[in-house]
C-alpha atoms as a PDB file:
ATOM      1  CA  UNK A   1      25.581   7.877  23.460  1.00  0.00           C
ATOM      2  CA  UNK A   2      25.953   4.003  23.241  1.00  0.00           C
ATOM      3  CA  UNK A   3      28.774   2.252  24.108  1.00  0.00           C
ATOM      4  CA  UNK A   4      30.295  -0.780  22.288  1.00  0.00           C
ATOM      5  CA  UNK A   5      31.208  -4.278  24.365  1.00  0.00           C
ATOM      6  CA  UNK A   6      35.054  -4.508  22.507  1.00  0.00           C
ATOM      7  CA  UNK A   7      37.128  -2.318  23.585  1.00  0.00           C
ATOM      8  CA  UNK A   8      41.100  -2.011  24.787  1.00  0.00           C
ATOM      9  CA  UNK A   9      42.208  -0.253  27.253  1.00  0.00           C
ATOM     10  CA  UNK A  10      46.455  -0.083  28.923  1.00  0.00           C
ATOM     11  CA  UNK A  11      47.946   1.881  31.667  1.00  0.00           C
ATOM     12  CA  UNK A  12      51.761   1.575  33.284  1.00  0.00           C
ATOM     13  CA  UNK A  13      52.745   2.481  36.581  1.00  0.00           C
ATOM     14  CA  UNK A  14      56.564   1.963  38.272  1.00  0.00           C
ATOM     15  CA  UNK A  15      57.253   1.471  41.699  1.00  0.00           C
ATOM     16  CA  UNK A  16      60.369   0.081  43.686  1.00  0.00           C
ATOM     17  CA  UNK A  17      62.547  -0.528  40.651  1.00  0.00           C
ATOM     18  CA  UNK A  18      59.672  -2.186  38.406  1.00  0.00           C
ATOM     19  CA  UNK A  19      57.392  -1.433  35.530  1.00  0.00           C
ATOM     20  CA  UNK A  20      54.157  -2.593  35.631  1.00  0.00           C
ATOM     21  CA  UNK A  21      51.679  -2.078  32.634  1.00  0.00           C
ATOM     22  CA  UNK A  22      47.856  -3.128  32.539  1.00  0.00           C
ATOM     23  CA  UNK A  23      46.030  -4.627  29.467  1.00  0.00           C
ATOM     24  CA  UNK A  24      42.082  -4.993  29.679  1.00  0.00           C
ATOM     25  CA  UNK A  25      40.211  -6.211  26.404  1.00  0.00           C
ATOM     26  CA  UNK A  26      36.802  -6.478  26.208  1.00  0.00           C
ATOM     27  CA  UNK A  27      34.545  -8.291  23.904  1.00  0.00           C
ATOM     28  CA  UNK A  28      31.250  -8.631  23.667  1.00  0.00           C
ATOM     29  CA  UNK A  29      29.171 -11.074  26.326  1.00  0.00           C
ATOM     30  CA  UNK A  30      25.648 -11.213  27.805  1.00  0.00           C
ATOM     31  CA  UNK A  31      26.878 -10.814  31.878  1.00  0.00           C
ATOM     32  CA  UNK A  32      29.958  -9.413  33.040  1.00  0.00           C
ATOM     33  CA  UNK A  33      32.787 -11.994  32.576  1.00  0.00           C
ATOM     34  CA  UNK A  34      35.960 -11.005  34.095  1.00  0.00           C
ATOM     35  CA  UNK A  35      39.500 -12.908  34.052  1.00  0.00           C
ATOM     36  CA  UNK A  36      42.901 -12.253  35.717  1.00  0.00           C
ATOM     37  CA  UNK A  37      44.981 -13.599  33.326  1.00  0.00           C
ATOM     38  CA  UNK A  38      47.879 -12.586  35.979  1.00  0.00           C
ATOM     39  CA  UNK A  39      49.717 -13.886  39.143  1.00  0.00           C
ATOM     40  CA  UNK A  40      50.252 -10.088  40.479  1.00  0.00           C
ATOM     41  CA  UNK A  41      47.167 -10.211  42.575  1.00  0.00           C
ATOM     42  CA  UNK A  42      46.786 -11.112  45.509  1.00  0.00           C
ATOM     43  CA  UNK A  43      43.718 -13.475  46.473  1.00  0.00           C
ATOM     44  CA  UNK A  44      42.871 -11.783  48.977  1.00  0.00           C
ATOM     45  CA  UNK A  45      42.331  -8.500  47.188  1.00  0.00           C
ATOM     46  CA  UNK A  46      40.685 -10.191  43.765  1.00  0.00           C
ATOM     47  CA  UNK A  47      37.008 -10.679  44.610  1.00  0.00           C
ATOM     48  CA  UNK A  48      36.927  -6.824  45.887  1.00  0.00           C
ATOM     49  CA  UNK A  49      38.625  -5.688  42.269  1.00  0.00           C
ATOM     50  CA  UNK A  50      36.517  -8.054  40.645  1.00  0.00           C
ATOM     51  CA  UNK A  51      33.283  -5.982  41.909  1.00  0.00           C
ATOM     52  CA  UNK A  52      34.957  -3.040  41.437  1.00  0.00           C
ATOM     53  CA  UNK A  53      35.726  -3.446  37.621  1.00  0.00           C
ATOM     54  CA  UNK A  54      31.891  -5.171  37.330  1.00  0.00           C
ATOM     55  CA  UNK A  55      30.461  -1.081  38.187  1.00  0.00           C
ATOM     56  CA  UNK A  56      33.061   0.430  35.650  1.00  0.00           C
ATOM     57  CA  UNK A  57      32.453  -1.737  33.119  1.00  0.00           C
ATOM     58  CA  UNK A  58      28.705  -3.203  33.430  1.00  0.00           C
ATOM     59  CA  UNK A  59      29.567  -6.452  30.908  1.00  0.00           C
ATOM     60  CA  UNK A  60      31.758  -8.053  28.417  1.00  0.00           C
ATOM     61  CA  UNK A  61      34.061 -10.889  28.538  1.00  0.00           C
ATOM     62  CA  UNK A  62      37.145  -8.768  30.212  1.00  0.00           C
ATOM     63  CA  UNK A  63      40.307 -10.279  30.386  1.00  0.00           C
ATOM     64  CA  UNK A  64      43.041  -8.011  32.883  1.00  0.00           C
ATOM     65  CA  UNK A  65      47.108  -9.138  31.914  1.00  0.00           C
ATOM     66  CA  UNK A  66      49.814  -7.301  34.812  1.00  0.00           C
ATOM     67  CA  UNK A  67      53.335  -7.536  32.944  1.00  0.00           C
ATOM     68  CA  UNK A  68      56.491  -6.840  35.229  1.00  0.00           C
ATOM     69  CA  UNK A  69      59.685  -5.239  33.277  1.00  0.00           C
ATOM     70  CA  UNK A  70      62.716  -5.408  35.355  1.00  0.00           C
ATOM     71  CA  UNK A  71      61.394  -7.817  38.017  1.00  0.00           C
ATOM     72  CA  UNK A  72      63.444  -8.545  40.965  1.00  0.00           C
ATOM     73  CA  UNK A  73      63.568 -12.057  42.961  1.00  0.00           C
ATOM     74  CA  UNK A  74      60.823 -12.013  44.926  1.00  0.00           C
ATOM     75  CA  UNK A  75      61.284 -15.729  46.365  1.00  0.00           C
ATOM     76  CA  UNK A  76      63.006 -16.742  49.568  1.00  0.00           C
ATOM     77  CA  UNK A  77      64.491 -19.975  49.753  1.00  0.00           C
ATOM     78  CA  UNK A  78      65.531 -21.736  52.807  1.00  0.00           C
ATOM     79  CA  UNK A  79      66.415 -25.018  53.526  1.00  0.00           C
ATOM     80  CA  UNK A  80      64.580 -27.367  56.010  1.00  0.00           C
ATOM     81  CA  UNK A  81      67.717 -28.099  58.315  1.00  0.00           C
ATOM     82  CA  UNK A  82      65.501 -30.750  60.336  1.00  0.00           C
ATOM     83  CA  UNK A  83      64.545 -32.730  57.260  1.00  0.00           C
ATOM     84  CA  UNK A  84      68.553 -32.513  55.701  1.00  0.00           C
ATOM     85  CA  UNK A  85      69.545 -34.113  58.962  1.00  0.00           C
ATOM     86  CA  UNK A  86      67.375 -36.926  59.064  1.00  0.00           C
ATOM     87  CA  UNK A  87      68.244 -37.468  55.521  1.00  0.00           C
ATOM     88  CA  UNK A  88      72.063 -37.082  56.198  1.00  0.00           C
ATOM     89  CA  UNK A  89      71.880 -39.713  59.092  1.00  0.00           C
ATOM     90  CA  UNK A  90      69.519 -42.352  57.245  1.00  0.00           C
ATOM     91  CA  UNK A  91      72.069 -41.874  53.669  1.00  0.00           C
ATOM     92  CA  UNK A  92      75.057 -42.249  56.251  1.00  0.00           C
ATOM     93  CA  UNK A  93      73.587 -45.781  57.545  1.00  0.00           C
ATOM     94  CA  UNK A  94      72.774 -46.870  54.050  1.00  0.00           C
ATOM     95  CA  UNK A  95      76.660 -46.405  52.665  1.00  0.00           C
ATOM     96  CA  UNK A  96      77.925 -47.993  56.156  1.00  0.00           C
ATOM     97  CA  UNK A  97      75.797 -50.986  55.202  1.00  0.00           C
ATOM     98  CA  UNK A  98      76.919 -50.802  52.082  1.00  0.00           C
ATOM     99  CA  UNK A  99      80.605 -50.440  52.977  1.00  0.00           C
ATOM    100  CA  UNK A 100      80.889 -47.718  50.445  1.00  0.00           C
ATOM    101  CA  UNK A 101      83.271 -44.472  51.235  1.00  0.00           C
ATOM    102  CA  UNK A 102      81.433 -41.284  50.310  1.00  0.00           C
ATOM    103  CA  UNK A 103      83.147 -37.782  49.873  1.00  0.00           C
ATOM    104  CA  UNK A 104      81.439 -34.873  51.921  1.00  0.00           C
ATOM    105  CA  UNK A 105      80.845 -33.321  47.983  1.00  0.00           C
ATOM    106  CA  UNK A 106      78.994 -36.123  46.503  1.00  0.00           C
ATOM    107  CA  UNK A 107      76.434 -36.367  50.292  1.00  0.00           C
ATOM    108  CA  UNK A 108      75.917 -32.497  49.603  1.00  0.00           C
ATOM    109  CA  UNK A 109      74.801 -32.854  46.491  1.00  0.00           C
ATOM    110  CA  UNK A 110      72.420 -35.781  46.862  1.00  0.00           C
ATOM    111  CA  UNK A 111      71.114 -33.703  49.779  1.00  0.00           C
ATOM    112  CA  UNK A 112      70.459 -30.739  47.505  1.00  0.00           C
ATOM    113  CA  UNK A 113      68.069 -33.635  44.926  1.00  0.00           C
ATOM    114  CA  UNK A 114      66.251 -34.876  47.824  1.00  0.00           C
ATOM    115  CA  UNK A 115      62.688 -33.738  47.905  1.00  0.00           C
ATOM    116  CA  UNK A 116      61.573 -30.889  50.365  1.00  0.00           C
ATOM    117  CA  UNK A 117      64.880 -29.912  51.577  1.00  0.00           C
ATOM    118  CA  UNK A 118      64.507 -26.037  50.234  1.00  0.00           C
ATOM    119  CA  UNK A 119      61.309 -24.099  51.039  1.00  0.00           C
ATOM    120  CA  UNK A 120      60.351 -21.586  48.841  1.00  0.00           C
ATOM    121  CA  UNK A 121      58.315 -18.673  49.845  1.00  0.00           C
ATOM    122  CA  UNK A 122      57.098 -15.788  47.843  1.00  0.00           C
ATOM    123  CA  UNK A 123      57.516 -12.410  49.605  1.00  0.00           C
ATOM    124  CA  UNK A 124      54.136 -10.921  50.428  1.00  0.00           C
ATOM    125  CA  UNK A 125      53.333  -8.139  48.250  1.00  0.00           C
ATOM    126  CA  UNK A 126      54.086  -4.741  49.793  1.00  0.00           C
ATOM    127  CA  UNK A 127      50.370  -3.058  50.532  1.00  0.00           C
ATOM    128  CA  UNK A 128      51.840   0.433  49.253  1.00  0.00           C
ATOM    129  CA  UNK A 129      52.958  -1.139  45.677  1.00  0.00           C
ATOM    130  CA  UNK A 130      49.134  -2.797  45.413  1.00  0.00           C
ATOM    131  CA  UNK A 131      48.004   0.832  46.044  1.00  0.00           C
ATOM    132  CA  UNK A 132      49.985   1.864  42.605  1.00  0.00           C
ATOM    133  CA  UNK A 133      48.891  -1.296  40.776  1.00  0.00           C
ATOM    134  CA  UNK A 134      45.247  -1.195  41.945  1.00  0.00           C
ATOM    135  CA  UNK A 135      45.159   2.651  40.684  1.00  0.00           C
ATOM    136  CA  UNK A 136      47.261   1.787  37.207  1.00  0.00           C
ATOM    137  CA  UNK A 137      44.242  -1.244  36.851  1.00  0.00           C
ATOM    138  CA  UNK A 138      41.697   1.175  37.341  1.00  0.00           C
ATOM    139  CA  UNK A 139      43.638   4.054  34.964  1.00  0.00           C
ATOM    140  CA  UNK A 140      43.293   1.124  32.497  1.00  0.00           C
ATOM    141  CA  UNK A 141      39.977   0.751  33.159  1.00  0.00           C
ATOM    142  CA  UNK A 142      39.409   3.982  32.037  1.00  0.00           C
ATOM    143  CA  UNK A 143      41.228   3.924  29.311  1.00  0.00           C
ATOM    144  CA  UNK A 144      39.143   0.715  28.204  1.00  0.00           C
ATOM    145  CA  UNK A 145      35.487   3.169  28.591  1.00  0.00           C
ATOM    146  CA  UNK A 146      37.404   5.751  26.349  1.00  0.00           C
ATOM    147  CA  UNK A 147      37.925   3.117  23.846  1.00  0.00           C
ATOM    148  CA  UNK A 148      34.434   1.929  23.807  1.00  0.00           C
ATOM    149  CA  UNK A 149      32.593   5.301  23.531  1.00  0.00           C
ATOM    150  CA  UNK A 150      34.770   5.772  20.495  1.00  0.00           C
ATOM    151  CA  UNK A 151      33.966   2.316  19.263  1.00  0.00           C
ATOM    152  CA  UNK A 152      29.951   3.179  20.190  1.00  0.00           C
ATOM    153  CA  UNK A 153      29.973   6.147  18.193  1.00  0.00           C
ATOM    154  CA  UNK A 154      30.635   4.158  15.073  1.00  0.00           C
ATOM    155  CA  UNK A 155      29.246   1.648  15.737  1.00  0.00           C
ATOM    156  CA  UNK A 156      25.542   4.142  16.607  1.00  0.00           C
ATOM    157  CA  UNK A 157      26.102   5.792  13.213  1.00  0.00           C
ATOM    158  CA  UNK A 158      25.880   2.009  11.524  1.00  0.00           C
ATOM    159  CA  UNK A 159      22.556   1.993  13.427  1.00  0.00           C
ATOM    160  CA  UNK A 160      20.762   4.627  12.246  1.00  0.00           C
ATOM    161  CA  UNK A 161      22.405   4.505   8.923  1.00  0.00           C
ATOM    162  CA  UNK A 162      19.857   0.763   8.900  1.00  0.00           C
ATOM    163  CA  UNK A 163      17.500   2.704  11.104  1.00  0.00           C
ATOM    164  CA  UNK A 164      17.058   5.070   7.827  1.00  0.00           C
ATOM    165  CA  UNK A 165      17.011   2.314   5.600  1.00  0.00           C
ATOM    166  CA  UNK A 166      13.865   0.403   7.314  1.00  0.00           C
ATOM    167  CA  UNK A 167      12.155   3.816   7.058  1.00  0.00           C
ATOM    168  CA  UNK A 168      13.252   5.099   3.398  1.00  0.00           C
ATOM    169  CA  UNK A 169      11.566   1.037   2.389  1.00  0.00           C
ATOM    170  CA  UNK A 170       8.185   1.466   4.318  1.00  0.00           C
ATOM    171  CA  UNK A 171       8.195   4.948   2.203  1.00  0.00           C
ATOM    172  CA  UNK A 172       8.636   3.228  -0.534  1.00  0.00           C
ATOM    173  CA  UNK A 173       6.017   0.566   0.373  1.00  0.00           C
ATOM    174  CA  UNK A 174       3.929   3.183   1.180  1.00  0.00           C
ATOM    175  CA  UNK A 175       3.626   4.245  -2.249  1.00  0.00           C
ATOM    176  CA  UNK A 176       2.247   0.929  -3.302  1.00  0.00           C
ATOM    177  CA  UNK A 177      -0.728   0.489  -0.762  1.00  0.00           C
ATOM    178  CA  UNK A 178      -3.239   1.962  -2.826  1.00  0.00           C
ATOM    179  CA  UNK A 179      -2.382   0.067  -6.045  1.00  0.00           C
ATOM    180  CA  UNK A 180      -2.153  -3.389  -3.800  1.00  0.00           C
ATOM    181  CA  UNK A 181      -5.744  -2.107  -2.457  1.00  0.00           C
ATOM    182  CA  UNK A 182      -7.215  -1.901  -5.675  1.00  0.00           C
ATOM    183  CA  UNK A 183      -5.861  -5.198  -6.985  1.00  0.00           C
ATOM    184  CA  UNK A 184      -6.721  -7.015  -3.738  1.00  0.00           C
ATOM    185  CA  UNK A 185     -10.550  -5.962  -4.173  1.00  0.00           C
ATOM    186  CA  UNK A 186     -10.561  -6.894  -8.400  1.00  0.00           C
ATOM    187  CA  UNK A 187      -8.924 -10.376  -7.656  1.00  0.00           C
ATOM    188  CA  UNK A 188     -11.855 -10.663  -5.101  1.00  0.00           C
ATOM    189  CA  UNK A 189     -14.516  -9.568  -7.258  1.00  0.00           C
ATOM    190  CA  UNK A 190     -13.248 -11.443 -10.162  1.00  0.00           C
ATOM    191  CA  UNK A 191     -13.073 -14.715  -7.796  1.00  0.00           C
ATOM    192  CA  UNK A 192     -16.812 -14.242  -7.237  1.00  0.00           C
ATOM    193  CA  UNK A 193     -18.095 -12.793 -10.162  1.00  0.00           C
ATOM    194  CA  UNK A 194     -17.295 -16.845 -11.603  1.00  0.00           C
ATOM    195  CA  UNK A 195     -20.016 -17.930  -8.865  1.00  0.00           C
ATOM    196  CA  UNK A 196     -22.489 -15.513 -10.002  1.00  0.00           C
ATOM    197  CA  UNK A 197     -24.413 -17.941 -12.826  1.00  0.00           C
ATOM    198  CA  UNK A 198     -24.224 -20.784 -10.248  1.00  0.00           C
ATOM    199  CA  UNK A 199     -25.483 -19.506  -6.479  1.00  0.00           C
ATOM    200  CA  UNK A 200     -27.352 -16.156  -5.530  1.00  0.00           C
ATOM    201  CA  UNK A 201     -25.236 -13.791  -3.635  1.00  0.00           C
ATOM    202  CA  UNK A 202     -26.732 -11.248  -1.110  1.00  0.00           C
ATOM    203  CA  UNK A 203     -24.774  -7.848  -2.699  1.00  0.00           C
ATOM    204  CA  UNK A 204     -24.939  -6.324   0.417  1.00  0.00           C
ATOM    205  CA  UNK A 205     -23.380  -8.924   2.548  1.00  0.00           C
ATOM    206  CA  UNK A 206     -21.101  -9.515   0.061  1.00  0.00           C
ATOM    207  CA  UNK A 207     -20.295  -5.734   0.218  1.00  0.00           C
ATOM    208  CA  UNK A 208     -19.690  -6.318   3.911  1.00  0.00           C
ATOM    209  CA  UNK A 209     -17.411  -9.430   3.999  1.00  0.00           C
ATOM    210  CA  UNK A 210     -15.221  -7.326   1.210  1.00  0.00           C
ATOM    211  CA  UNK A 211     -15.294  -4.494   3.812  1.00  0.00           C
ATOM    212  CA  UNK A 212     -14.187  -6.667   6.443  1.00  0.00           C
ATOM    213  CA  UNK A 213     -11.501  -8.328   4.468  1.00  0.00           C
ATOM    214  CA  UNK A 214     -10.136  -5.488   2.714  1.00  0.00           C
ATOM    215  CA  UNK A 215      -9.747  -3.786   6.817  1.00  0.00           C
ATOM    216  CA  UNK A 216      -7.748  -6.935   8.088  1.00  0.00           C
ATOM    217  CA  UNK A 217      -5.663  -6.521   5.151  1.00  0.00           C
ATOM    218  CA  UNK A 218      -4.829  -2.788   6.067  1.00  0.00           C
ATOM    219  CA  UNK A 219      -1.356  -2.048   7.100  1.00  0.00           C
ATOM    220  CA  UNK A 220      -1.823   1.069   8.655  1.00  0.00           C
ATOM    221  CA  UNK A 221      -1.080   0.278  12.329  1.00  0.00           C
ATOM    222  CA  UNK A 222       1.970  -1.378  10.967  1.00  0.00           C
ATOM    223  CA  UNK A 223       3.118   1.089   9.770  1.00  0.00           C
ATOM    224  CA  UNK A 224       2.943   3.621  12.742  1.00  0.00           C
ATOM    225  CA  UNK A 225       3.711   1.135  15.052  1.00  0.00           C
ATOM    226  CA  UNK A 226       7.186   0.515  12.720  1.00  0.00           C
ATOM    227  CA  UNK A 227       7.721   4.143  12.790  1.00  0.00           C
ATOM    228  CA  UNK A 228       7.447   4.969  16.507  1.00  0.00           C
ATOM    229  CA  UNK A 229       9.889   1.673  16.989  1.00  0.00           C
ATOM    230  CA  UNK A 230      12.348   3.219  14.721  1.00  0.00           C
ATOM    231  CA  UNK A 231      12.380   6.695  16.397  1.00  0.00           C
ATOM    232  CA  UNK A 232      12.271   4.960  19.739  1.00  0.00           C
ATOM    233  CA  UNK A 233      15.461   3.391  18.633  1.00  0.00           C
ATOM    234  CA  UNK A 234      16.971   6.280  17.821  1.00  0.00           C
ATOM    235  CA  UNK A 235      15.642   7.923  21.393  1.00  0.00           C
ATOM    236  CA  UNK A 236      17.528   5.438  23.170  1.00  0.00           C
ATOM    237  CA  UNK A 237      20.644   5.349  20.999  1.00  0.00           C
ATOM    238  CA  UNK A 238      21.320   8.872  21.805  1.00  0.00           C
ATOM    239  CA  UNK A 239      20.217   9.384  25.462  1.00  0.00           C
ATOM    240  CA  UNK A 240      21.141   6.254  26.959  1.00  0.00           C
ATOM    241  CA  UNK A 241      24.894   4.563  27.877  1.00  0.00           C
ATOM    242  CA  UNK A 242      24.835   1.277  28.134  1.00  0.00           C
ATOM    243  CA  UNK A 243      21.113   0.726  26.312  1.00  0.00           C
ATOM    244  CA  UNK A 244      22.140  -2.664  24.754  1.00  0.00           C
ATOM    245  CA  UNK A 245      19.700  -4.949  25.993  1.00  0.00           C
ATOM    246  CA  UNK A 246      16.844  -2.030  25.368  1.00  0.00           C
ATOM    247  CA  UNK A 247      17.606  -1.788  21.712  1.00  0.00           C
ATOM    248  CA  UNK A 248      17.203  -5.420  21.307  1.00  0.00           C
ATOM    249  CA  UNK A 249      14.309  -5.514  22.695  1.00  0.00           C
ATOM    250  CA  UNK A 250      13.127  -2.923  20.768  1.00  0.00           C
ATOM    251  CA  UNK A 251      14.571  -4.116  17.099  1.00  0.00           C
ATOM    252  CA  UNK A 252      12.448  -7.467  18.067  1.00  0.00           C
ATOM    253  CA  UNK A 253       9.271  -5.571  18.209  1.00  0.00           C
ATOM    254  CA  UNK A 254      10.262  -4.085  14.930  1.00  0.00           C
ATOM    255  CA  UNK A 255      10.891  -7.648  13.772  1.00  0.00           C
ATOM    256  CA  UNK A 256       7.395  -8.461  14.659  1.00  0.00           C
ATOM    257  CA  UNK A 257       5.744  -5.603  12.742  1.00  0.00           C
ATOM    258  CA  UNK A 258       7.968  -6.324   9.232  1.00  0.00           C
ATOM    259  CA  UNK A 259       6.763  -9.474   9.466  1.00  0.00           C
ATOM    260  CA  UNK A 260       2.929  -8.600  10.175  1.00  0.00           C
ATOM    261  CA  UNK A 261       3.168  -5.992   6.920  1.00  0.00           C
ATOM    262  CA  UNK A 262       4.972  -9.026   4.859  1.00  0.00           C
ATOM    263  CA  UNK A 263       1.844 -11.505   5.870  1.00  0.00           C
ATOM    264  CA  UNK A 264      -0.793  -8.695   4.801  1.00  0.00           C
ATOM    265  CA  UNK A 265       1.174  -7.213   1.806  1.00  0.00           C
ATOM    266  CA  UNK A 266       0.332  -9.984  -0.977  1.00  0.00           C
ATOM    267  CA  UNK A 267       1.642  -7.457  -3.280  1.00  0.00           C
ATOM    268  CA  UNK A 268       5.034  -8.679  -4.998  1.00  0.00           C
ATOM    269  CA  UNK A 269       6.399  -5.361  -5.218  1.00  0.00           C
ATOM    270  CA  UNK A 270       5.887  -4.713  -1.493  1.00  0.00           C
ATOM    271  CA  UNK A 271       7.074  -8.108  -0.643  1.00  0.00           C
ATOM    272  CA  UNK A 272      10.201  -7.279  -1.781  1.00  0.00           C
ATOM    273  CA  UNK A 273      10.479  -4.330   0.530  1.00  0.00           C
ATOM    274  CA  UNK A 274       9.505  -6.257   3.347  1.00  0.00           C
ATOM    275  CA  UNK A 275      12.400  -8.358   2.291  1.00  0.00           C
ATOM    276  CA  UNK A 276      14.981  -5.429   2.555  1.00  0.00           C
ATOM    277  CA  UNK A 277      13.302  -4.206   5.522  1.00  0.00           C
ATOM    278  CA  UNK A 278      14.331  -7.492   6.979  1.00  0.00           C
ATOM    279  CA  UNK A 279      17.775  -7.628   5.806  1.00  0.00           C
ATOM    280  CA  UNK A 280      18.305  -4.207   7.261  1.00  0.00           C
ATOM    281  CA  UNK A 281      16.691  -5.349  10.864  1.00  0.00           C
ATOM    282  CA  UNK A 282      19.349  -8.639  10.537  1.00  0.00           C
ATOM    283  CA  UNK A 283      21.788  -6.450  10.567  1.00  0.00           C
ATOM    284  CA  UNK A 284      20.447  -4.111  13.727  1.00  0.00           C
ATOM    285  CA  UNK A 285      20.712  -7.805  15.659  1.00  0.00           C
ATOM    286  CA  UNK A 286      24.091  -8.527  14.769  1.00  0.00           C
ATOM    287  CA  UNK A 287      25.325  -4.589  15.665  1.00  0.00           C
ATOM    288  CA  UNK A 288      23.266  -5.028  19.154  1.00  0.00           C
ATOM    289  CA  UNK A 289      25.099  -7.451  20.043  1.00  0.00           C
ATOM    290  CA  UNK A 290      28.228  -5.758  20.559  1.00  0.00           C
ATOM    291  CA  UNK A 291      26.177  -2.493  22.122  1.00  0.00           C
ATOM    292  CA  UNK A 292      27.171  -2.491  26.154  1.00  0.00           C
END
């Protein structure tokens, strides 16, 4: 069964005093578009998750959020004793210049403003607590597939629901080919029988050419060929997972054949169900898009 492209998927994990939970939504995109909207992963580790996620779940625009309840400090700051000194000595010859008196207090704490004199690391990120937050991502991950086999299923019902609807209008049309056969050959016949008094007419060839006519006015390959696209539809709809870009393919060759029976019909009642044919197969396109 199909899957759809939007989807939502979440997944916590604790470790060393913090909770971490994992968001992935998914909407629909033509590649696989995937953004850590998070600072808990390392760089070194991203491009290999990144892959990773790409085999689980094939395309979308995927955005991954970390969230960290009950975070510790994980900077270290230290101070850059070198660099204080050097500014301690230069802000010492500047007051003695200056013949100003300055208190111990007030030279600590325009050594503390000074640019560059603390140097903040962040603590590398222990390789056992990635371990736990690589396996809540892909838990997530999971999570996000379950949502968008449920979302497929509705989403394949819709499908076949205008699947049925093409195929319950060509009945319908059906019922109208001889009639628009009929009336076809008289407005023909009553063109020509006008020319009759004026110019000679071979019967016989003119028997012919309204043979000829009449046969490039036939819908009958149309109409198979709009049939077996409409079961082939449903074929792939219910064997395949991720069949997508198959079933637009496919609605576009039933676009082409509604459109061949609407040039041929000139019938107005069977124009009109090549129009709802059409509306039907609009909205096939706009469902497709969202089918993984």
């Amino acid at each position: 069964m199909i899957r759809s492209m939007t989807g939502y998927g979440k997944a916590e994990t604790s470790f060393s005093g913090k909770k971490y939970t994992v968001e992935i939504r998914s909407v629909n995109g033509k590649t696989a578009d995937i953004g850590f909207k998070t600072s808990q992963i390392p760089k070194e580790y991203e491009y290999d998750l990144r892959q990773s996620l790409i085999k689980r779940l094939q395309r979308g625009n995927i955005d991954l959020f970390i969230s960290v309840d009950q975070e510790e400090e994980i900077l270290e700051s230290t101070f850059n004793v070198s660099l204080i000194r050097q500014y301690f000595k230069e802000l010492q010859t500047i007051f003695r210049e200056m013949d100003q008196e300055v208190s111990s207090t007030d030279l600590a704490a325009a050594l503390l403003r000074m640019p560059e004199v603390r140097e903040v690391q962040k603590k590398e990120l222990d390789p056992m607590v990635w371990e736990s937050l690589k396996e809540c991502i892909y838990e997530a991950a999971e999570s996000l597939d379950e949502f968008r086999k449920k979302e497929g299923e509705r989403l394949g019902e819709d499908l076949l629901s205008h699947i049925d609807n093409i195929e319950t209008y060509l009945k319908k049309a059906e019922t109208l080919d001889p009639e628009r056969i009929v009336a076809v050959r008289k407005r023909l016949e009553d063109k020509l029988a006008g020319l009759s008094d004026e110019i000679s007419i071979d019967k016989n060839r003119l028997e012919q050419e309204l043979i000829y006519y009449l046969e490039k006015a036939d819908i009958s390959e149309e109409r198979v060929r709009l049939r077996q696209h409409c079961d082939y539809f449903r074929q792939t709809l219910e064997e395949e997972s991720f069949a997508g870009r198959k079933l637009a393919f496919i609605s576009q060759e039933m676009g082409r054949e509604i459109n061949t029976l609407g040039s041929k019909a000139a019938h107005a009642g069977m124009q009109q169900y090549v129009v709802m044919m059409k509306d039907e197969l609009e909205k096939i396109k706009e469902q497709v898009l969202n089918v993984l």
